[in-house]
PDB file of N, CA and C in Angstrom:
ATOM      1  N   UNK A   1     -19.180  -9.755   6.796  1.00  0.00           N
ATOM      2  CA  UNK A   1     -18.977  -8.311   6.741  1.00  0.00           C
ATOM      3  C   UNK A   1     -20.170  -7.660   6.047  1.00  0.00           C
ATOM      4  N   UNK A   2     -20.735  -6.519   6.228  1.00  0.00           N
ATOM      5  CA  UNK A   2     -21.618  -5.881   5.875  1.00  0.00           C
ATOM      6  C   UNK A   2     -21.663  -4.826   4.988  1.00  0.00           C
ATOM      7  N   UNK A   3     -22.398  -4.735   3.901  1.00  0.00           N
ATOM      8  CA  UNK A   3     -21.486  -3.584   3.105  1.00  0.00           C
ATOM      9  C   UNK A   3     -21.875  -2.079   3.876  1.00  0.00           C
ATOM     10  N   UNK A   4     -20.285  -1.022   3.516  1.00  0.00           N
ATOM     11  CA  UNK A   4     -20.061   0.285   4.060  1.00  0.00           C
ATOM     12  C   UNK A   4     -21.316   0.966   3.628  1.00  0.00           C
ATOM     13  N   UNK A   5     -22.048   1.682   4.429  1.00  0.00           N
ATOM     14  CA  UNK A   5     -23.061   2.355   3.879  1.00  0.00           C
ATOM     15  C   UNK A   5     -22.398   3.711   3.899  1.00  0.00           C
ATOM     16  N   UNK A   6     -23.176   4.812   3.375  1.00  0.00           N
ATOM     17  CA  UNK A   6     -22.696   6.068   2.256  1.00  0.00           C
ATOM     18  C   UNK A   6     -21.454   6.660   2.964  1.00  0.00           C
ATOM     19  N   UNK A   7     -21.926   6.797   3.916  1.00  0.00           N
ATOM     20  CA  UNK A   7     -20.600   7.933   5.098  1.00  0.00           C
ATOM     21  C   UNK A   7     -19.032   6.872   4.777  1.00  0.00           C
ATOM     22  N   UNK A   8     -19.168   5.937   5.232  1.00  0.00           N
ATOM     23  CA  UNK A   8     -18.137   4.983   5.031  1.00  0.00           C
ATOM     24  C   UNK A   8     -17.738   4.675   3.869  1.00  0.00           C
ATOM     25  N   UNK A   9     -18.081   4.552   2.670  1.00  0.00           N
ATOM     26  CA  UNK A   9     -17.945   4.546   1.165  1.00  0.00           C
ATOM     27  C   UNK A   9     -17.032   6.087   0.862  1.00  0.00           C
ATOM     28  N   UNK A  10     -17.800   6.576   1.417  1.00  0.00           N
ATOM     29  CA  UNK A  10     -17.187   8.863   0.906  1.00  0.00           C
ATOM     30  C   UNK A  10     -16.180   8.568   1.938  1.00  0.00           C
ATOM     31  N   UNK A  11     -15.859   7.866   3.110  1.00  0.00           N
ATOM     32  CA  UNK A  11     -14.473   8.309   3.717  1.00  0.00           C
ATOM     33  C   UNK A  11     -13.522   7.319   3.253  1.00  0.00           C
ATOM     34  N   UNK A  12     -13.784   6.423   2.558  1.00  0.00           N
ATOM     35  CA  UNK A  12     -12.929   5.154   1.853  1.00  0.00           C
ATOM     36  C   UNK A  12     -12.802   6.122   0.798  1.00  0.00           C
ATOM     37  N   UNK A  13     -13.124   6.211  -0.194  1.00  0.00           N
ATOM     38  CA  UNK A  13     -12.959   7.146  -1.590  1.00  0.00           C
ATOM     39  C   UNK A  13     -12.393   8.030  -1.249  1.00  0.00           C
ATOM     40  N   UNK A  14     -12.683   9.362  -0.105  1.00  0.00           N
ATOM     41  CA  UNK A  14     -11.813  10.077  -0.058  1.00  0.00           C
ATOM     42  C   UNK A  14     -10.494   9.933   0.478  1.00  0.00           C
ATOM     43  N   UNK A  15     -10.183   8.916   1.436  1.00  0.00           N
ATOM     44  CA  UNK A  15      -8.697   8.008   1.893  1.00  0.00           C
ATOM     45  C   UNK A  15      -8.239   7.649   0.482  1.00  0.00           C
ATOM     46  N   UNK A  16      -8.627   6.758  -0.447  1.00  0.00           N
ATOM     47  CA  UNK A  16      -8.213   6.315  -1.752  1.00  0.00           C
ATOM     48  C   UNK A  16      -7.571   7.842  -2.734  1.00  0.00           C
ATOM     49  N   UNK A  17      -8.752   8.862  -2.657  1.00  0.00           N
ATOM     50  CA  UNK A  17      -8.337   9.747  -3.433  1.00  0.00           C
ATOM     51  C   UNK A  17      -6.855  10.670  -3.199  1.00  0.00           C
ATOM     52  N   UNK A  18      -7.264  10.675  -1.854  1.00  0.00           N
ATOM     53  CA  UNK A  18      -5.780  11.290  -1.246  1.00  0.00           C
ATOM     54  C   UNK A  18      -4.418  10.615  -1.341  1.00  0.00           C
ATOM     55  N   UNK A  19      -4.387   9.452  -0.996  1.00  0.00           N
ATOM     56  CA  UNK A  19      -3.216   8.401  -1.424  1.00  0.00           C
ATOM     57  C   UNK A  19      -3.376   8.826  -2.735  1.00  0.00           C
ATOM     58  N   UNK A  20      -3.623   8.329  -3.891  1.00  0.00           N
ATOM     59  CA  UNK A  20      -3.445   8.034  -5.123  1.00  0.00           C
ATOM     60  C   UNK A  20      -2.694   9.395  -5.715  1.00  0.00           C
ATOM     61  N   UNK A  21      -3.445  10.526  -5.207  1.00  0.00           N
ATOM     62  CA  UNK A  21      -2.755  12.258  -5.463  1.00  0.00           C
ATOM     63  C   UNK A  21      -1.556  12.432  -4.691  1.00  0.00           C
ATOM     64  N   UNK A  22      -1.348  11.507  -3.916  1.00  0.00           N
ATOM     65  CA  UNK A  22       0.128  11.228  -3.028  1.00  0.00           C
ATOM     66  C   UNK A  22       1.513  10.586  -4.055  1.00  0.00           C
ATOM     67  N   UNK A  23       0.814   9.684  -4.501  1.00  0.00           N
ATOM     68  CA  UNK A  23       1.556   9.039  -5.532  1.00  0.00           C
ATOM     69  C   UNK A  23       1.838   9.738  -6.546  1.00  0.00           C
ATOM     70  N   UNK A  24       0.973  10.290  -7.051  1.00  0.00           N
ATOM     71  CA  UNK A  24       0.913  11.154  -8.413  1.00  0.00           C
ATOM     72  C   UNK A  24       2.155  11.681  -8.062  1.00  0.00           C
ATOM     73  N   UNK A  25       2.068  12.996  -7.165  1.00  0.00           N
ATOM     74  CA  UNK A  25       2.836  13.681  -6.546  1.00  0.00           C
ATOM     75  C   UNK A  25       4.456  13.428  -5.801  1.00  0.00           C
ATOM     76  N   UNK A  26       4.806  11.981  -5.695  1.00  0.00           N
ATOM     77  CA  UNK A  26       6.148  11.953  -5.329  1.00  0.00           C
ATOM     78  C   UNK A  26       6.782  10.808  -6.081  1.00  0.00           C
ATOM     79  N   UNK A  27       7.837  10.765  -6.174  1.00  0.00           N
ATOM     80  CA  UNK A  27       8.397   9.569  -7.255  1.00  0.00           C
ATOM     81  C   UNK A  27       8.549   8.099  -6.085  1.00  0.00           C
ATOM     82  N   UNK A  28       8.656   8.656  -4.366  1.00  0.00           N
ATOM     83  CA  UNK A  28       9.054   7.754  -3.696  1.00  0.00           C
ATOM     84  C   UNK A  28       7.290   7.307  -3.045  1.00  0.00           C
ATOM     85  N   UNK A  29       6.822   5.885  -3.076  1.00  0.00           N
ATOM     86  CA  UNK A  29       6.283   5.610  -2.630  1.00  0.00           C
ATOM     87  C   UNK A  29       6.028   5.846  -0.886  1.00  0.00           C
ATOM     88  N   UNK A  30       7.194   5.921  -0.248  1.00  0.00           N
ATOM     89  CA  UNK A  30       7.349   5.773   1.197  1.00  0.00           C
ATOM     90  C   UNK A  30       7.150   6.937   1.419  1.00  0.00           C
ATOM     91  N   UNK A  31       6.914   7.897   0.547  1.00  0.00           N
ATOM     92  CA  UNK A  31       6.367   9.193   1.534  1.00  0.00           C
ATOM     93  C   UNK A  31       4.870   9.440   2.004  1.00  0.00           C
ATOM     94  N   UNK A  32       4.125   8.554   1.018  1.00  0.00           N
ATOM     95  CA  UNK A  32       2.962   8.149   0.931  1.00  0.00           C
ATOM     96  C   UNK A  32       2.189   7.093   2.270  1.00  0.00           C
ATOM     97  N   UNK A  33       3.042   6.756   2.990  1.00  0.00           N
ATOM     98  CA  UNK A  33       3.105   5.609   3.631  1.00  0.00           C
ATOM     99  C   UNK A  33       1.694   5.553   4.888  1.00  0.00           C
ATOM    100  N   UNK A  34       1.923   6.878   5.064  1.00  0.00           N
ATOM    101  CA  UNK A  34       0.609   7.169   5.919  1.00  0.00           C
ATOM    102  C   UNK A  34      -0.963   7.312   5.423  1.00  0.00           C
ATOM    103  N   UNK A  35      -0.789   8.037   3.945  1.00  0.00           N
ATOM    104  CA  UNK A  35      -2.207   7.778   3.076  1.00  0.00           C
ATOM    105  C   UNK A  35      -2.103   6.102   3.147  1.00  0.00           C
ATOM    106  N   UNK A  36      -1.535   5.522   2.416  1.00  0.00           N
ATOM    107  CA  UNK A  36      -1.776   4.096   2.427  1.00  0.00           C
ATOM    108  C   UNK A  36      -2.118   3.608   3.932  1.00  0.00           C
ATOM    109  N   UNK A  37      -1.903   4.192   5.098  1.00  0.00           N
ATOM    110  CA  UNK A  37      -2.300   3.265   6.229  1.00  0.00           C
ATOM    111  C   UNK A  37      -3.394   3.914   6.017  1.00  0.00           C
ATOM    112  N   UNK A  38      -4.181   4.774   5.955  1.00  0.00           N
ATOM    113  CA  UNK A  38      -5.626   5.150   5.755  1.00  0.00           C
ATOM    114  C   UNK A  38      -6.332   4.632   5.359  1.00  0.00           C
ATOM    115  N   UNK A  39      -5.767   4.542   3.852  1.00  0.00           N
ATOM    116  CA  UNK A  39      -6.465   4.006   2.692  1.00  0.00           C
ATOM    117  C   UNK A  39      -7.424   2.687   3.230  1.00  0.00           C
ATOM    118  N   UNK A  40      -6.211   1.640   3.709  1.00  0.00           N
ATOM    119  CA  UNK A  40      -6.566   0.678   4.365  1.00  0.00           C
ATOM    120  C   UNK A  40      -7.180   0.514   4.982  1.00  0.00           C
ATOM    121  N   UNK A  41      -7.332   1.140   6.421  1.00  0.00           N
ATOM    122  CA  UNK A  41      -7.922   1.254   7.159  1.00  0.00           C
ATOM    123  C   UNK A  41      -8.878   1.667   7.395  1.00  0.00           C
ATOM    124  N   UNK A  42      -9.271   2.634   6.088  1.00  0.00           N
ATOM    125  CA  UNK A  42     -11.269   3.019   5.820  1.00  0.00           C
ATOM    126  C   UNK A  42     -11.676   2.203   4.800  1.00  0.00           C
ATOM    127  N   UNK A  43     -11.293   1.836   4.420  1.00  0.00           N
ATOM    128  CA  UNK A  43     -11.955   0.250   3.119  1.00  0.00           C
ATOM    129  C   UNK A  43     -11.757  -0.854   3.275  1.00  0.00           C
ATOM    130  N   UNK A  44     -12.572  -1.632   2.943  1.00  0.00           N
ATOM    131  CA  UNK A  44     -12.749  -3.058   3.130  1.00  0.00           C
ATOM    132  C   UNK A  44     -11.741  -3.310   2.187  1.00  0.00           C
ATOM    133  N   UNK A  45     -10.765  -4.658   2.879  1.00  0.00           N
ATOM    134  CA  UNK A  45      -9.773  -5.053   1.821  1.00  0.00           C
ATOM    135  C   UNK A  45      -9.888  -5.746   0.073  1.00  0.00           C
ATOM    136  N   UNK A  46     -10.900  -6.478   0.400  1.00  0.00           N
ATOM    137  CA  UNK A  46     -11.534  -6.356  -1.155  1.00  0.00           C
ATOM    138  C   UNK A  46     -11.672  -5.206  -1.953  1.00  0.00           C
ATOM    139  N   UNK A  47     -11.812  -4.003  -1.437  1.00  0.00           N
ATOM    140  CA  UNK A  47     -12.028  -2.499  -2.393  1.00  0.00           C
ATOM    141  C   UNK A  47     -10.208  -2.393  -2.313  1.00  0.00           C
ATOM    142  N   UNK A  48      -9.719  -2.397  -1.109  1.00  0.00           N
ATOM    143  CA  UNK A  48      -8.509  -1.865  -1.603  1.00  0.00           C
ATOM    144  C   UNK A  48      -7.767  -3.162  -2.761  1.00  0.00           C
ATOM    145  N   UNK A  49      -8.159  -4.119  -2.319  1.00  0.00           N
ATOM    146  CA  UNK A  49      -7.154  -4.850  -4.225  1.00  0.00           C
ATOM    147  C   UNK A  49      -7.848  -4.367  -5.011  1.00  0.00           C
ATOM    148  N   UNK A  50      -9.149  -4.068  -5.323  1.00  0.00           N
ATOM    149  CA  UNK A  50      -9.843  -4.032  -6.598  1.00  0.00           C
ATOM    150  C   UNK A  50      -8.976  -2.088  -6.525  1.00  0.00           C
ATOM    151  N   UNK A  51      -8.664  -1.198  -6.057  1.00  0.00           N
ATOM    152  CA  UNK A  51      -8.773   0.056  -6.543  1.00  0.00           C
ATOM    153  C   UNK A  51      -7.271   0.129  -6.825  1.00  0.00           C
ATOM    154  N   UNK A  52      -6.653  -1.044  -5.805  1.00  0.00           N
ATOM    155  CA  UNK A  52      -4.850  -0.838  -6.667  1.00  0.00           C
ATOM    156  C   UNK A  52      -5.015  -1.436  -7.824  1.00  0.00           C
ATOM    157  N   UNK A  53      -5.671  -2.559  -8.015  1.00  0.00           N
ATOM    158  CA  UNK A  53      -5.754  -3.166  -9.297  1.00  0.00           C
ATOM    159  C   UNK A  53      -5.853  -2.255 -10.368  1.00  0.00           C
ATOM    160  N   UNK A  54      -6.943  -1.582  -9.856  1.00  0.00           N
ATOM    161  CA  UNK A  54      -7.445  -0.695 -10.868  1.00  0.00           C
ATOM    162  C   UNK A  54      -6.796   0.375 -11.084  1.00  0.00           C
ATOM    163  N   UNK A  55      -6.066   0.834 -10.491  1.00  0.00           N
ATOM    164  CA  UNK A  55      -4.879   2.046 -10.349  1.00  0.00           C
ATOM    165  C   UNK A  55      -3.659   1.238 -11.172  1.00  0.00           C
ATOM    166  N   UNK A  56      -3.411   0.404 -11.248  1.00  0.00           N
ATOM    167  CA  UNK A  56      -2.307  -0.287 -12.378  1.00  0.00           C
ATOM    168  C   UNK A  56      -2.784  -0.085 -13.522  1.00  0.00           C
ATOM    169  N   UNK A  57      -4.017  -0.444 -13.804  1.00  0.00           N
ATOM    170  CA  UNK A  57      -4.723  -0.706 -15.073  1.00  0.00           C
ATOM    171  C   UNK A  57      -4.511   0.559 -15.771  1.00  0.00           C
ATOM    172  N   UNK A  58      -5.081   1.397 -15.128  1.00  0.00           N
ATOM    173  CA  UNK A  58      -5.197   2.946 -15.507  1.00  0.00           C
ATOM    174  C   UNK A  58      -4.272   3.606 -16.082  1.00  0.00           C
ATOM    175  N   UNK A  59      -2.923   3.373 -14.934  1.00  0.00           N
ATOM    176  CA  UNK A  59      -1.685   3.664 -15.192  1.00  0.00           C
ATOM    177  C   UNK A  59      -0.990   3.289 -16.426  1.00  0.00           C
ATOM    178  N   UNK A  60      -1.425   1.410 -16.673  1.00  0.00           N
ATOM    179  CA  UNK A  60      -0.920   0.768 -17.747  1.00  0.00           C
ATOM    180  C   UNK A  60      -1.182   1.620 -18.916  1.00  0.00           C
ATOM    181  N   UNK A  61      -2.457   2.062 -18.992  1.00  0.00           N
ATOM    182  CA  UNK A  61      -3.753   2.158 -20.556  1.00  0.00           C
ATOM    183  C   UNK A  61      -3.095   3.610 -20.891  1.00  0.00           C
ATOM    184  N   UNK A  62      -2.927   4.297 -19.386  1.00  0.00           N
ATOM    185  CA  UNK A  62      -2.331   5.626 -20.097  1.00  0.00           C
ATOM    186  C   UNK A  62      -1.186   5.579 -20.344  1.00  0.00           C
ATOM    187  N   UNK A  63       0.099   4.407 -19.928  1.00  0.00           N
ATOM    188  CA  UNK A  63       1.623   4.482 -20.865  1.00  0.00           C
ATOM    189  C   UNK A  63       1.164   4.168 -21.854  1.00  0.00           C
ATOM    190  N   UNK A  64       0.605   3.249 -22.522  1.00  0.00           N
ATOM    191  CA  UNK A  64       0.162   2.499 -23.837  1.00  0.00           C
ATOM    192  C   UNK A  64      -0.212   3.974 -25.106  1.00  0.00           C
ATOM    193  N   UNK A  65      -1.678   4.305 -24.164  1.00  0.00           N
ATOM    194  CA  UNK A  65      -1.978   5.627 -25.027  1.00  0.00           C
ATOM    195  C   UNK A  65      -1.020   6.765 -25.315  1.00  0.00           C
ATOM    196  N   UNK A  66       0.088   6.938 -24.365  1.00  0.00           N
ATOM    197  CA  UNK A  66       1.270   8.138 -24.561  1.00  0.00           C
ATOM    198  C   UNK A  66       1.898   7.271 -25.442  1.00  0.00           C
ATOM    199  N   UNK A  67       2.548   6.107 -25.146  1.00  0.00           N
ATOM    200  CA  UNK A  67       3.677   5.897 -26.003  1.00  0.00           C
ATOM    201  C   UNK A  67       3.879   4.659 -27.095  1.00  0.00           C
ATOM    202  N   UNK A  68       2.119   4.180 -27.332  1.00  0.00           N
ATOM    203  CA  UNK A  68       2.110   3.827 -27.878  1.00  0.00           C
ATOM    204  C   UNK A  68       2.363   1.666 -27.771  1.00  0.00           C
ATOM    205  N   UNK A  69       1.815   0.882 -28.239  1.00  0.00           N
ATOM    206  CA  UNK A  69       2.187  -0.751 -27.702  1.00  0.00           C
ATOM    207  C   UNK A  69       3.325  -1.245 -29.074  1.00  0.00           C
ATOM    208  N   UNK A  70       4.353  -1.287 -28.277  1.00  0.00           N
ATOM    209  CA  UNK A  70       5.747  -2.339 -28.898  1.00  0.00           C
ATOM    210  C   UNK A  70       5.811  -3.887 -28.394  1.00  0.00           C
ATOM    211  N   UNK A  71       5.279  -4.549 -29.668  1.00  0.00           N
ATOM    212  CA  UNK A  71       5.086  -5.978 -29.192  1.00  0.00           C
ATOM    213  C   UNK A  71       6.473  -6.294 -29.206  1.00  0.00           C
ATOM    214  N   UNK A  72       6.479  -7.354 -27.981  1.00  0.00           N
ATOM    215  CA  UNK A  72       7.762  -8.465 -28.216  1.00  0.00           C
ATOM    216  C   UNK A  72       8.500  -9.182 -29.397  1.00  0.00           C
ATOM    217  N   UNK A  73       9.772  -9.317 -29.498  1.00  0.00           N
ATOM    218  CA  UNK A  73      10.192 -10.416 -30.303  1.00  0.00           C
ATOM    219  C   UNK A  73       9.408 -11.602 -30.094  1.00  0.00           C
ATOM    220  N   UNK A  74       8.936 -11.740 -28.672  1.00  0.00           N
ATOM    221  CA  UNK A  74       8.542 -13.143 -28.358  1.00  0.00           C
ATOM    222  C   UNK A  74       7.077 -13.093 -28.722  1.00  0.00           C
ATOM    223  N   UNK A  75       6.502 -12.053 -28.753  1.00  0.00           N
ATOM    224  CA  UNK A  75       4.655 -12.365 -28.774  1.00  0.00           C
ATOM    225  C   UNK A  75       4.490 -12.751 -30.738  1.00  0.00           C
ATOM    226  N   UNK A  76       5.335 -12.445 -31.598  1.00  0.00           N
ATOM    227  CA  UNK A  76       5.118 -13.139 -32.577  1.00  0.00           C
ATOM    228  C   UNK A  76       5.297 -14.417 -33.472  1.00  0.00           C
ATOM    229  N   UNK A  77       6.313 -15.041 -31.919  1.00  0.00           N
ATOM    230  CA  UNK A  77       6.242 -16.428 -32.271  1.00  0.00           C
ATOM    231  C   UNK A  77       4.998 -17.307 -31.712  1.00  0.00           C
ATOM    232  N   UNK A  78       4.497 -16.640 -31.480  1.00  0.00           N
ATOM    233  CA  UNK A  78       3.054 -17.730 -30.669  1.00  0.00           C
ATOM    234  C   UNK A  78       2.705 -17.855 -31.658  1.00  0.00           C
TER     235      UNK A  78
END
């Protein structure tokens, strides 16, 4: 595979950007269902794990930063 040159990169990012403001925007994933066939379908599947990945991460760092990290009963027996 060859990497996306610029045009193809800006229509992957902008497919990604639109899904992700899809999500933001509804509590039900499945309404989203058509950005996600986009998404897909203008990015190489390696970008799309790395940008859900990275869309968890994000998601994670900002519950953490709102509400703060409550360790386990279990993480202080290690």
């Amino acid at each position: 595979m060859t990497a996306p040159n610029s045009d193809q990169r800006r229509v992957c990012w902008g497919a990604r950007d639109v899904f992700w403001k899809c999500l933001d925007d509804n509590q039900d994933a499945t309404a989203c269902e058509k950005f996600r066939k986009d998404f897909e379908a203008n990015c190489p599947a390696q970008w799309v794990k790395y940008f859900v990945k990275r869309r968890d991460f994000l998601k994670y760092k900002e519950k953490i930063e709102k509400e703060g990290f409550e360790p386990s009963d279990q993480s202080s027996k290690l």
